[in-house]
N, C-alpha and C. Protein backbone atom coordinates (compact mmCIF):
# COMPACT_ATOMS: atom_id res chain seq x y z
N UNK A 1 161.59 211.09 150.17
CA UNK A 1 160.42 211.18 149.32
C UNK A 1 160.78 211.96 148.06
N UNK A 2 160.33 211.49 147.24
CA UNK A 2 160.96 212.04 145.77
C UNK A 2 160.13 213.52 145.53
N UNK A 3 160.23 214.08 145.11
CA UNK A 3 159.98 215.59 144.37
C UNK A 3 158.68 215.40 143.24
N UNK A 4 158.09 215.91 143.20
CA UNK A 4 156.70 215.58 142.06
C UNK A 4 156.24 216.77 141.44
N UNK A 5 156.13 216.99 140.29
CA UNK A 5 155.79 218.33 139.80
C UNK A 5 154.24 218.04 138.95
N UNK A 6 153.81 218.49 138.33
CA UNK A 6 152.65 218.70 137.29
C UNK A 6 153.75 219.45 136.26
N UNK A 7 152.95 217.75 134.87
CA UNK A 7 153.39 218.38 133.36
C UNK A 7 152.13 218.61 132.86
N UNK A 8 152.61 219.47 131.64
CA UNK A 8 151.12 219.27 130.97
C UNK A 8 150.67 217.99 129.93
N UNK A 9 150.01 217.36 129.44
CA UNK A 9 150.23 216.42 128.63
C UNK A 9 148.67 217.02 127.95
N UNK A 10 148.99 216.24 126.78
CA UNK A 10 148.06 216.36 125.65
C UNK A 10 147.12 214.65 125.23
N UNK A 11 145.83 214.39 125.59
CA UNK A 11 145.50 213.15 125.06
C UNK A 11 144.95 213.51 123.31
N UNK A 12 144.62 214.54 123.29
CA UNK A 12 143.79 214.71 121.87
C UNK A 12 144.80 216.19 121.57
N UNK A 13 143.86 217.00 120.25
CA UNK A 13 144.35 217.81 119.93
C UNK A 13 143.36 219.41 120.25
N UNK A 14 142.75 218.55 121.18
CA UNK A 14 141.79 220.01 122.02
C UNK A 14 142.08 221.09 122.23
N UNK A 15 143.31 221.27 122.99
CA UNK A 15 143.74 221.98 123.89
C UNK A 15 144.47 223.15 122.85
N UNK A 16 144.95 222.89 121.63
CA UNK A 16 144.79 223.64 120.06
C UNK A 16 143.61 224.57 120.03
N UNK A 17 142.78 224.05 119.91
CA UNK A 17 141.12 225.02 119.45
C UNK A 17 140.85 225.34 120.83
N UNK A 18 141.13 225.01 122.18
CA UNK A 18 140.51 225.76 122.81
C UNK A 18 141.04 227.06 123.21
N UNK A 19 141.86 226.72 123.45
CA UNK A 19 142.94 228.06 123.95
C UNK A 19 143.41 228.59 122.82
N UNK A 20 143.86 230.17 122.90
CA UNK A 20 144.25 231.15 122.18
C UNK A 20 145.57 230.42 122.19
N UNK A 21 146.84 230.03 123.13
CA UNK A 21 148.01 229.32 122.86
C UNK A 21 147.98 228.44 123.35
N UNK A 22 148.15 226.68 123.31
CA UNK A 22 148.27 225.81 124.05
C UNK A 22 149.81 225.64 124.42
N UNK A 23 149.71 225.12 125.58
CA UNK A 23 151.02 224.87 125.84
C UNK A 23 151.66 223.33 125.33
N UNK A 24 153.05 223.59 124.98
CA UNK A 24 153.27 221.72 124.74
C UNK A 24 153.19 220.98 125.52
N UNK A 25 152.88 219.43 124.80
CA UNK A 25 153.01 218.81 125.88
C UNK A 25 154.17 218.60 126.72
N UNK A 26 154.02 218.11 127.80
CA UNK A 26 155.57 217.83 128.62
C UNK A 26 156.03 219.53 129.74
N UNK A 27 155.38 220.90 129.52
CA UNK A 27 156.18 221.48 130.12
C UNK A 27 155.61 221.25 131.52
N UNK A 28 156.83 222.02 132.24
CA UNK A 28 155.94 221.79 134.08
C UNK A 28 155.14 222.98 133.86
N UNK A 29 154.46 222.79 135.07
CA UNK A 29 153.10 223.70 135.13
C UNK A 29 152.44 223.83 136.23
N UNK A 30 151.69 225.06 136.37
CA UNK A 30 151.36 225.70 137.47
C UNK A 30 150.05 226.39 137.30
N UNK A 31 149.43 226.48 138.04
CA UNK A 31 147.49 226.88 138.20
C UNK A 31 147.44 228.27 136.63
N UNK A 32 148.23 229.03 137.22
CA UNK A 32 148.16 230.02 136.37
C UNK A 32 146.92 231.33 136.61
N UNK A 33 146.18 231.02 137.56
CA UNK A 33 144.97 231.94 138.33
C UNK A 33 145.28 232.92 138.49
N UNK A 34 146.86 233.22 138.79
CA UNK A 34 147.38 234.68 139.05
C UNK A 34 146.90 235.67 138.00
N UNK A 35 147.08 234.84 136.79
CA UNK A 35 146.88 235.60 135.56
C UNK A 35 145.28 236.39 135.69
N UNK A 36 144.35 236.00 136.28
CA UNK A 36 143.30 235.95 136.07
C UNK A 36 143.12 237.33 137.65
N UNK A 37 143.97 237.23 138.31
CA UNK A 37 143.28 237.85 139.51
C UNK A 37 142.97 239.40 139.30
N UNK A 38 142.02 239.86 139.72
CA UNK A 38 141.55 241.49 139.03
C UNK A 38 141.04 241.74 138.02
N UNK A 39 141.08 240.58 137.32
CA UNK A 39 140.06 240.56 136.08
C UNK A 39 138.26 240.07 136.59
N UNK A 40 137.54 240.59 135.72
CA UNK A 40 136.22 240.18 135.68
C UNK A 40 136.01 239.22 135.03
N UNK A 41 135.82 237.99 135.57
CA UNK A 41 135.68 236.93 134.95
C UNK A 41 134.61 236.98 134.27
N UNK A 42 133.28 237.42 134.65
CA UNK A 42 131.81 237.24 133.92
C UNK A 42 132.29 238.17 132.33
N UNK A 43 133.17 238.46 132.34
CA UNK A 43 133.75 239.24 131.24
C UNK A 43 133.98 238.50 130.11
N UNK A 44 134.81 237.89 130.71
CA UNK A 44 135.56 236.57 129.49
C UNK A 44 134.65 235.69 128.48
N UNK A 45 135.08 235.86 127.70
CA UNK A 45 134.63 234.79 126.43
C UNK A 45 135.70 234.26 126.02
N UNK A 46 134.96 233.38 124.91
CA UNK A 46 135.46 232.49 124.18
C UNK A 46 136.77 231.35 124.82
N UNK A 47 138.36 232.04 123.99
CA UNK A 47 139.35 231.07 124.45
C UNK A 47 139.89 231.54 125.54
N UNK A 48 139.40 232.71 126.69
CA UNK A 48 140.04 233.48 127.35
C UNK A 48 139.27 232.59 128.27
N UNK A 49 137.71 232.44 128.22
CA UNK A 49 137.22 231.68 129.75
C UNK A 49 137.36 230.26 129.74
N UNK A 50 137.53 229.51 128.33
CA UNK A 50 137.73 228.41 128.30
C UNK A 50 138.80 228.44 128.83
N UNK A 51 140.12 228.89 129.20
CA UNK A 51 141.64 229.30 129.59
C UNK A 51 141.16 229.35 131.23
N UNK A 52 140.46 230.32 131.83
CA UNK A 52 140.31 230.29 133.00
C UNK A 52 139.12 229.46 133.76
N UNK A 53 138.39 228.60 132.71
CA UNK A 53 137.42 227.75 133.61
C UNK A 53 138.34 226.24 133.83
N UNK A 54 138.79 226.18 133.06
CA UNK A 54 140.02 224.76 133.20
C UNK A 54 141.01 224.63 132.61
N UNK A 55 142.16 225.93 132.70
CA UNK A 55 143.51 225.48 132.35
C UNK A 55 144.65 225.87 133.46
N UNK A 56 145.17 224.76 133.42
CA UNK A 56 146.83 225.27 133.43
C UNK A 56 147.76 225.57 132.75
N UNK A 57 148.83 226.57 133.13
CA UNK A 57 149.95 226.91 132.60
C UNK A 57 150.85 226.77 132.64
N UNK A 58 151.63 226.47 131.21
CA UNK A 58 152.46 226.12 130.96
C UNK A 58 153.60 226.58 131.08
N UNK A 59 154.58 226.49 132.05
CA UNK A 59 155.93 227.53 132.70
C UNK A 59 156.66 227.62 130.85
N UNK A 60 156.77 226.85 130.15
CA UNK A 60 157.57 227.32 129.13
C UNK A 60 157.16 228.57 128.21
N UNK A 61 155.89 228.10 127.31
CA UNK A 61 154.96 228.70 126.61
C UNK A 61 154.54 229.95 127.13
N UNK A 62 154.00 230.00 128.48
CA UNK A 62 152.68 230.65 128.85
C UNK A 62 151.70 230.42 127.99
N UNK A 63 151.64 228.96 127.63
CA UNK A 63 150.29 227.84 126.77
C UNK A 63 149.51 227.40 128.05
N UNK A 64 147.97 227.18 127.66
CA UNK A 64 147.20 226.41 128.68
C UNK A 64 146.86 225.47 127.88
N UNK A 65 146.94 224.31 129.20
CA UNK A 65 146.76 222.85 129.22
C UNK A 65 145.28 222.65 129.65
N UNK A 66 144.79 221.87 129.61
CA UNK A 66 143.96 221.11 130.25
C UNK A 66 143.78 219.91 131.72
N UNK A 67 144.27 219.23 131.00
CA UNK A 67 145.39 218.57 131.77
C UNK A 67 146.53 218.53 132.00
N UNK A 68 147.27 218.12 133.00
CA UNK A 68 148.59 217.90 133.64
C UNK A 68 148.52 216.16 134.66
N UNK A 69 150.51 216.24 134.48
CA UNK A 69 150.06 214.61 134.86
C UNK A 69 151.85 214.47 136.04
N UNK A 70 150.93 213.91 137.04
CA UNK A 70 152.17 213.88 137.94
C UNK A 70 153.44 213.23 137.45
N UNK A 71 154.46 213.95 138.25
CA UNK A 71 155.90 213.51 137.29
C UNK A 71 156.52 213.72 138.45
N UNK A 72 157.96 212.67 138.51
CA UNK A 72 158.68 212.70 139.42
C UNK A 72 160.07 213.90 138.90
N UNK A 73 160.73 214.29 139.52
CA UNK A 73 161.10 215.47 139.39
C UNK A 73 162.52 215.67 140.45
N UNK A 74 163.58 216.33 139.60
CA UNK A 74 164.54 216.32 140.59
C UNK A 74 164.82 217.80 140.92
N UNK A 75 165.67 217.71 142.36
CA UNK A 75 165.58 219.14 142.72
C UNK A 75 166.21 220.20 141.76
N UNK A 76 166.82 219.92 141.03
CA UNK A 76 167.69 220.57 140.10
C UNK A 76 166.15 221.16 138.81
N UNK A 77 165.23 220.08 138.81
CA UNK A 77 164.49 220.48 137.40
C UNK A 77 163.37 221.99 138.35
N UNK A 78 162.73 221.35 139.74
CA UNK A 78 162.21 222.16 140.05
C UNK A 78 162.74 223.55 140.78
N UNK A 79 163.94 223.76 141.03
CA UNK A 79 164.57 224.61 140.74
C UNK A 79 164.80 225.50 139.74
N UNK A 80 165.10 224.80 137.92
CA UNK A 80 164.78 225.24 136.57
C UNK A 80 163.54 226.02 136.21
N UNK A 81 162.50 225.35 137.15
CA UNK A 81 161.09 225.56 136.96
C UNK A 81 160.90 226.65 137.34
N UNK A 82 161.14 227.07 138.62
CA UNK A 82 161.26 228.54 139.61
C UNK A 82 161.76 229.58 138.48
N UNK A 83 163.11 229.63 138.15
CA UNK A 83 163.35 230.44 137.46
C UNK A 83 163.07 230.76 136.15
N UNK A 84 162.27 229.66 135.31
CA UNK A 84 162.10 229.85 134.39
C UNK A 84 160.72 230.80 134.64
N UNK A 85 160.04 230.63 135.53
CA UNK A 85 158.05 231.28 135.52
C UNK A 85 159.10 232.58 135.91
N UNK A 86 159.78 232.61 137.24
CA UNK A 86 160.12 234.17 137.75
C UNK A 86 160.89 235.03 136.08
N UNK A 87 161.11 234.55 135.23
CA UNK A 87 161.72 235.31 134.18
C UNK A 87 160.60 235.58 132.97
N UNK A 88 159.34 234.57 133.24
CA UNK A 88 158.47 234.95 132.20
C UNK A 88 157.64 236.36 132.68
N UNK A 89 157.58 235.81 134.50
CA UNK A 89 156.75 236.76 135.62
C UNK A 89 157.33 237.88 134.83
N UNK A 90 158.17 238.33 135.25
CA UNK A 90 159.37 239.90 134.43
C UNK A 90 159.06 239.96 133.22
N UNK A 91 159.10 239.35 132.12
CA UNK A 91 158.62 239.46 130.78
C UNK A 91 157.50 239.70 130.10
N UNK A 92 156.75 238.94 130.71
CA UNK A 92 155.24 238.69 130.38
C UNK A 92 154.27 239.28 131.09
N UNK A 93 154.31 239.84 132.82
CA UNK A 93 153.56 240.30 133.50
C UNK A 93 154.04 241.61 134.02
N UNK A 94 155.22 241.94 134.12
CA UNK A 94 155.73 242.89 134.54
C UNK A 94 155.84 243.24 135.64
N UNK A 95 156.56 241.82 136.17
CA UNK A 95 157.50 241.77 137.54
C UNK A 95 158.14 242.87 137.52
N UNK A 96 158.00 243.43 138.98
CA UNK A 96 158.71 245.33 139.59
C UNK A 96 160.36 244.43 138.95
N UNK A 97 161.07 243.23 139.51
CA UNK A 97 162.29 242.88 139.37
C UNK A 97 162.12 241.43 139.25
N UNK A 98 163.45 240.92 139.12
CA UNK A 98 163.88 239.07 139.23
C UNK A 98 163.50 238.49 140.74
N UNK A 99 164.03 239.79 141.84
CA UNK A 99 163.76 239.23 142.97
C UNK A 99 162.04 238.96 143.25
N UNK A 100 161.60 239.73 143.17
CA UNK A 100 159.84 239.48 143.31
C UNK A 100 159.32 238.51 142.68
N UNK A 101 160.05 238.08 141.27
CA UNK A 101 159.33 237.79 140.45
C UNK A 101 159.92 236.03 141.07
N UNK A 102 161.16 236.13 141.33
CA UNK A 102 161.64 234.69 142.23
C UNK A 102 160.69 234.53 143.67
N UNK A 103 160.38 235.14 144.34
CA UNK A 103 159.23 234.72 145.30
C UNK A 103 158.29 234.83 145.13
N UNK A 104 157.68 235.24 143.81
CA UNK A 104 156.14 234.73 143.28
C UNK A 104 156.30 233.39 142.73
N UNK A 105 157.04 233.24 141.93
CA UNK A 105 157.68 231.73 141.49
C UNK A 105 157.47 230.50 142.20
N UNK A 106 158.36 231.13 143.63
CA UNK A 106 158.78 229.76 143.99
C UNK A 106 157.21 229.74 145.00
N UNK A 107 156.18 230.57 145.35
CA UNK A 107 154.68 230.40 145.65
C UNK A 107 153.98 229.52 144.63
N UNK A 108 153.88 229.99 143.29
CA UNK A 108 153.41 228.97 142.79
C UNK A 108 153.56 227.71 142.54
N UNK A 109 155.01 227.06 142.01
CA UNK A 109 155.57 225.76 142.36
C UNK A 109 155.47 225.42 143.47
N UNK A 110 155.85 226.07 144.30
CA UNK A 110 155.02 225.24 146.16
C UNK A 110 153.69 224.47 145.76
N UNK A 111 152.75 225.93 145.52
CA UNK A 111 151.27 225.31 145.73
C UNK A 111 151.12 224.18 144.35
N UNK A 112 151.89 224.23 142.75
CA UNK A 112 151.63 223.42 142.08
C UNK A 112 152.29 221.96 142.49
N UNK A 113 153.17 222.22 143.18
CA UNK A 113 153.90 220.43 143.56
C UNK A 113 152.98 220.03 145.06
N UNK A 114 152.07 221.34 145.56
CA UNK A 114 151.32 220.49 146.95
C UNK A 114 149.93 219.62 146.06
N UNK A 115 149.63 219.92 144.70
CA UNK A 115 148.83 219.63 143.75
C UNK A 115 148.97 218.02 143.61
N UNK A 116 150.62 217.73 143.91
CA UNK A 116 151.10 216.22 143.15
C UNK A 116 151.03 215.24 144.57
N UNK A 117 150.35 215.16 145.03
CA UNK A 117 150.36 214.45 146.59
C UNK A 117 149.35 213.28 145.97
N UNK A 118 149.63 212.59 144.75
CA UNK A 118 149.16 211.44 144.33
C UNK A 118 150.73 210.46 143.26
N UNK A 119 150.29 209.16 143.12
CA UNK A 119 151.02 208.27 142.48
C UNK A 119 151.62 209.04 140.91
N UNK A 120 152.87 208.90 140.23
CA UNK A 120 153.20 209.41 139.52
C UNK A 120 152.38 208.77 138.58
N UNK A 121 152.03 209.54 137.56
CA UNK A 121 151.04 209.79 136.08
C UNK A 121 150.08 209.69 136.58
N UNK A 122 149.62 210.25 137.80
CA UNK A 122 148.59 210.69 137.81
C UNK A 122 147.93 211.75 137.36
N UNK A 123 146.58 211.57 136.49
CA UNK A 123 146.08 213.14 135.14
C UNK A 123 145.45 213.89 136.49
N UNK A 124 145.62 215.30 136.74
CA UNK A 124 144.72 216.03 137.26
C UNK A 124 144.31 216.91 136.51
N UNK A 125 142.76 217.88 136.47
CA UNK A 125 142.35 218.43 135.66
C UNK A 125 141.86 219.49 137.03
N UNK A 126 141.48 220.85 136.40
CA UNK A 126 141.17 222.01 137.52
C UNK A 126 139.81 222.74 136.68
N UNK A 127 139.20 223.18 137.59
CA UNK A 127 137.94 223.95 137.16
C UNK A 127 137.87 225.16 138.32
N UNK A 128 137.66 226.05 137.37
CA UNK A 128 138.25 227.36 138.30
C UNK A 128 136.51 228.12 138.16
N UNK A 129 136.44 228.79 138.98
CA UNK A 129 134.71 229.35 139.06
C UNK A 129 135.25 230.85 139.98
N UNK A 130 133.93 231.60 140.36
CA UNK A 130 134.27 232.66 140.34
C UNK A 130 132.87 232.81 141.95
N UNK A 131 133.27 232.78 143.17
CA UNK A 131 132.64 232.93 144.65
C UNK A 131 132.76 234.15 144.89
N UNK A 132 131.94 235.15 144.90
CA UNK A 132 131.64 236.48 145.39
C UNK A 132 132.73 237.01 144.73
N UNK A 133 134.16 237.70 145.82
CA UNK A 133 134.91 238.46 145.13
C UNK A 133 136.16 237.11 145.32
N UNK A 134 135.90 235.69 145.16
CA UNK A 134 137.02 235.07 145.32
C UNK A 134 137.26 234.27 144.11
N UNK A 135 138.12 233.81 143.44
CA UNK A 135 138.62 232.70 142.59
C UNK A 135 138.45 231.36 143.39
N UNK A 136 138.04 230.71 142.88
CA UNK A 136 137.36 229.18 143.63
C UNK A 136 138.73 228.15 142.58
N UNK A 137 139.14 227.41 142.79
CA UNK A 137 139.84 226.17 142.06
C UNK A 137 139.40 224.78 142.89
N UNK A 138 138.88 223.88 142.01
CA UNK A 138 138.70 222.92 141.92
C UNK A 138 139.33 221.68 141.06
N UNK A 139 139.81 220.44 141.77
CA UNK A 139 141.04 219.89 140.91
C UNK A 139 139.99 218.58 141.07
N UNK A 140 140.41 217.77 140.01
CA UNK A 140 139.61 215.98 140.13
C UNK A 140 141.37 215.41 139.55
N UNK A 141 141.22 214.08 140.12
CA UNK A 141 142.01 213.33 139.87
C UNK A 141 141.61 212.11 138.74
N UNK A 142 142.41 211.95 137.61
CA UNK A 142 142.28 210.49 137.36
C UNK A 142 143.19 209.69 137.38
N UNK A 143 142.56 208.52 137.31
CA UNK A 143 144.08 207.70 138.01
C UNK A 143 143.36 206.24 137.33
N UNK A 144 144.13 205.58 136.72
CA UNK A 144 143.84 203.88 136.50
C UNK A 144 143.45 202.94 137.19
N UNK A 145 141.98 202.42 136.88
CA UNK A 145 141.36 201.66 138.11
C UNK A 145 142.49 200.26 138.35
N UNK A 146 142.92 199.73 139.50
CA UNK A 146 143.51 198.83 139.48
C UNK A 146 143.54 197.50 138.56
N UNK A 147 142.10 197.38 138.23
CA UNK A 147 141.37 195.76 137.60
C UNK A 147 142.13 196.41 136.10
N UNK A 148 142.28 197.22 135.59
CA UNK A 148 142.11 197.43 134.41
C UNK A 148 143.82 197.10 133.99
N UNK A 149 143.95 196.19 132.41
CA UNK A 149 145.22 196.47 132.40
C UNK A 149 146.36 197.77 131.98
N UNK A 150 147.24 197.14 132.06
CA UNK A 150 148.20 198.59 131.73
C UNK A 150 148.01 198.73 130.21
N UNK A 151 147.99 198.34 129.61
CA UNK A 151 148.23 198.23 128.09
C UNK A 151 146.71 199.44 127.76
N UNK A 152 145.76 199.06 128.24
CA UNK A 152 144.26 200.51 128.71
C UNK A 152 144.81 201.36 129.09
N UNK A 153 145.12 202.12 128.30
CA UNK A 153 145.81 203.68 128.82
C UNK A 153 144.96 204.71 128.49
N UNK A 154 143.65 204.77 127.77
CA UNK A 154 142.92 205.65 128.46
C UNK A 154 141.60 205.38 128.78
N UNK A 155 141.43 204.89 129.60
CA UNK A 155 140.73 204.43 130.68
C UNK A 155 140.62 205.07 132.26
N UNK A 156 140.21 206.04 132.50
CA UNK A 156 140.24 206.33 133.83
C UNK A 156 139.21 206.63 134.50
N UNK A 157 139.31 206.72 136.25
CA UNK A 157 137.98 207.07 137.01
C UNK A 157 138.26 208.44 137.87
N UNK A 158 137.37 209.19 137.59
CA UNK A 158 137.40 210.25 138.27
C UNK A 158 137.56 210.13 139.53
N UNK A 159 138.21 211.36 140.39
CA UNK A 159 138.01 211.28 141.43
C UNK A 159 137.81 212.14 142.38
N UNK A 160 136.43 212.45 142.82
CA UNK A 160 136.15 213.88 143.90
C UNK A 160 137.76 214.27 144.22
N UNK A 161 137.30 215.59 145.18
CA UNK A 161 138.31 216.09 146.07
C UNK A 161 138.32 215.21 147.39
N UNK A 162 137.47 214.65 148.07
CA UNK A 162 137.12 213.93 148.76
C UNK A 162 137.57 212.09 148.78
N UNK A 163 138.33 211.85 148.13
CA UNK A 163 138.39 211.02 147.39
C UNK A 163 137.24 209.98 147.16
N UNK A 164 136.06 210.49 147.09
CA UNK A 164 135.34 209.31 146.59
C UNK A 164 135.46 209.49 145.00
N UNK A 165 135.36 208.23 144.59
CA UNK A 165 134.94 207.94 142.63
C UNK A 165 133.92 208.31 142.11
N UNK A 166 133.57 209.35 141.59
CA UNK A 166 132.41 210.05 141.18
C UNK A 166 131.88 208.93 139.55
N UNK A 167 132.84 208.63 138.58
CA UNK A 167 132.21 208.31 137.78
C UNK A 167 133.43 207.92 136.47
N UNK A 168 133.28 206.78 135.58
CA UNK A 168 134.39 206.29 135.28
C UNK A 168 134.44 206.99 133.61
N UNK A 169 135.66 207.05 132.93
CA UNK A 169 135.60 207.69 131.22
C UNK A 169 136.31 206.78 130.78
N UNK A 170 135.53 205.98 129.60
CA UNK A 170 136.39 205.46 128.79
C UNK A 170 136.43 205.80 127.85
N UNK A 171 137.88 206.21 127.39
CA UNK A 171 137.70 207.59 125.94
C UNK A 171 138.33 206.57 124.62
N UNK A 172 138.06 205.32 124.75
CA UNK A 172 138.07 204.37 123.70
C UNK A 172 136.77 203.91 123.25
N UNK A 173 136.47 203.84 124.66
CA UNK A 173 135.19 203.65 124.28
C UNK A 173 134.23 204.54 123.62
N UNK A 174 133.66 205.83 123.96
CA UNK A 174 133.82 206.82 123.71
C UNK A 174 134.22 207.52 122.21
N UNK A 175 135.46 207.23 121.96
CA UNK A 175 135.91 207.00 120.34
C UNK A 175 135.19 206.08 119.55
N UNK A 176 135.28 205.09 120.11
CA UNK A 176 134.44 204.24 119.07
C UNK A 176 132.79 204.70 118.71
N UNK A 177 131.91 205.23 119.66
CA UNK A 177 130.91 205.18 119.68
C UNK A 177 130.77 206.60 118.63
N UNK A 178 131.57 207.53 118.18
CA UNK A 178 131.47 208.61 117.64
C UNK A 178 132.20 208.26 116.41
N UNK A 179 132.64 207.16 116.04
CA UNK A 179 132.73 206.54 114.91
C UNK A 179 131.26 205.97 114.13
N UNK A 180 130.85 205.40 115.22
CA UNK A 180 130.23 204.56 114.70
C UNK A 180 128.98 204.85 114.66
């Protein structure tokens, strides 16, 4: 079975104005909630809660995405991946060492590649909320309705956690209508 990670990808230029840094498109990526744990969320404004109500992070940047999109992945890249977050962990958060900061790492890439347990390019998006004293994450899938052709590339149908189809976006459609 092949290896699957979450990239981030960009459909518009949103993910610019929403977040204080976006991440590029293409890096791998991971929930990024850690960032958030011990903080007061009812706290947050602006690009800080837009950041923690639906982004992921970007292992290169420490940019948040919006979306991320399944990618096949070799052991060698998600390996790269590990060490690249455990060296930002040390930099950016102030990992005690490399070693800690390598088994916080390789926790999050676990739980971000148990994320990819769908068809490659598949978009997932996360909505993070705030349950008593817990961090809640919530992920939807989109994925290309079969009928539709390939050449419709953005065209997709949501999809519960449950997998039922909650409700379909066509962001051509959509475009056009805010043209017009």
């Amino acid at each position: 079975m092949a290896l699957k990670l979450p990239r981030t990808i960009r459909l518009d230029a949103s993910d610019t104005f929403v977040y204080r840094r976006a991440a590029a498109p293409g890096e791998w990526a991971v929930t990024g909630t850690f960032l958030f744990l011990g903080m007061d969320a009812a706290t947050l404004t602006g690009k800080a809660k837009q950041a923690f109500r639906g982004g992921f992070l970007g292992i290169d940047s420490f940019g948040w995405s919006t979306l991320v999109v399944v990618t096949e992945a070799s052991a060698a890249e998600r390996t790269a991946a590990i060490d690249l977050l455990a060296r930002r962990l040390v930099e950016r958060c102030g990992a005690p060492d490399i070693a800690a900061a390598l088994a916080a790492s390789e926790e999050e890439v676990a739980f971000a590649e148990s994320l990819c347990d769908h068809p490659p390019n598949t978009v997932v998006g996360l909505h993070r909320s705030v349950e008593g004293d817990l961090i809640r994450e919530r992920f939807r899938t989109l994925r290309r309705r079969p009928d539709w052709p390939a050449q419709d590339a953005f065209r997709f149908v949501v999809e519960e956690e449950d997998g039922r189809v909650r409700d379909g976006v066509d962001l051509l459609r959509l475009a056009g209508e805010a043209k017009g």
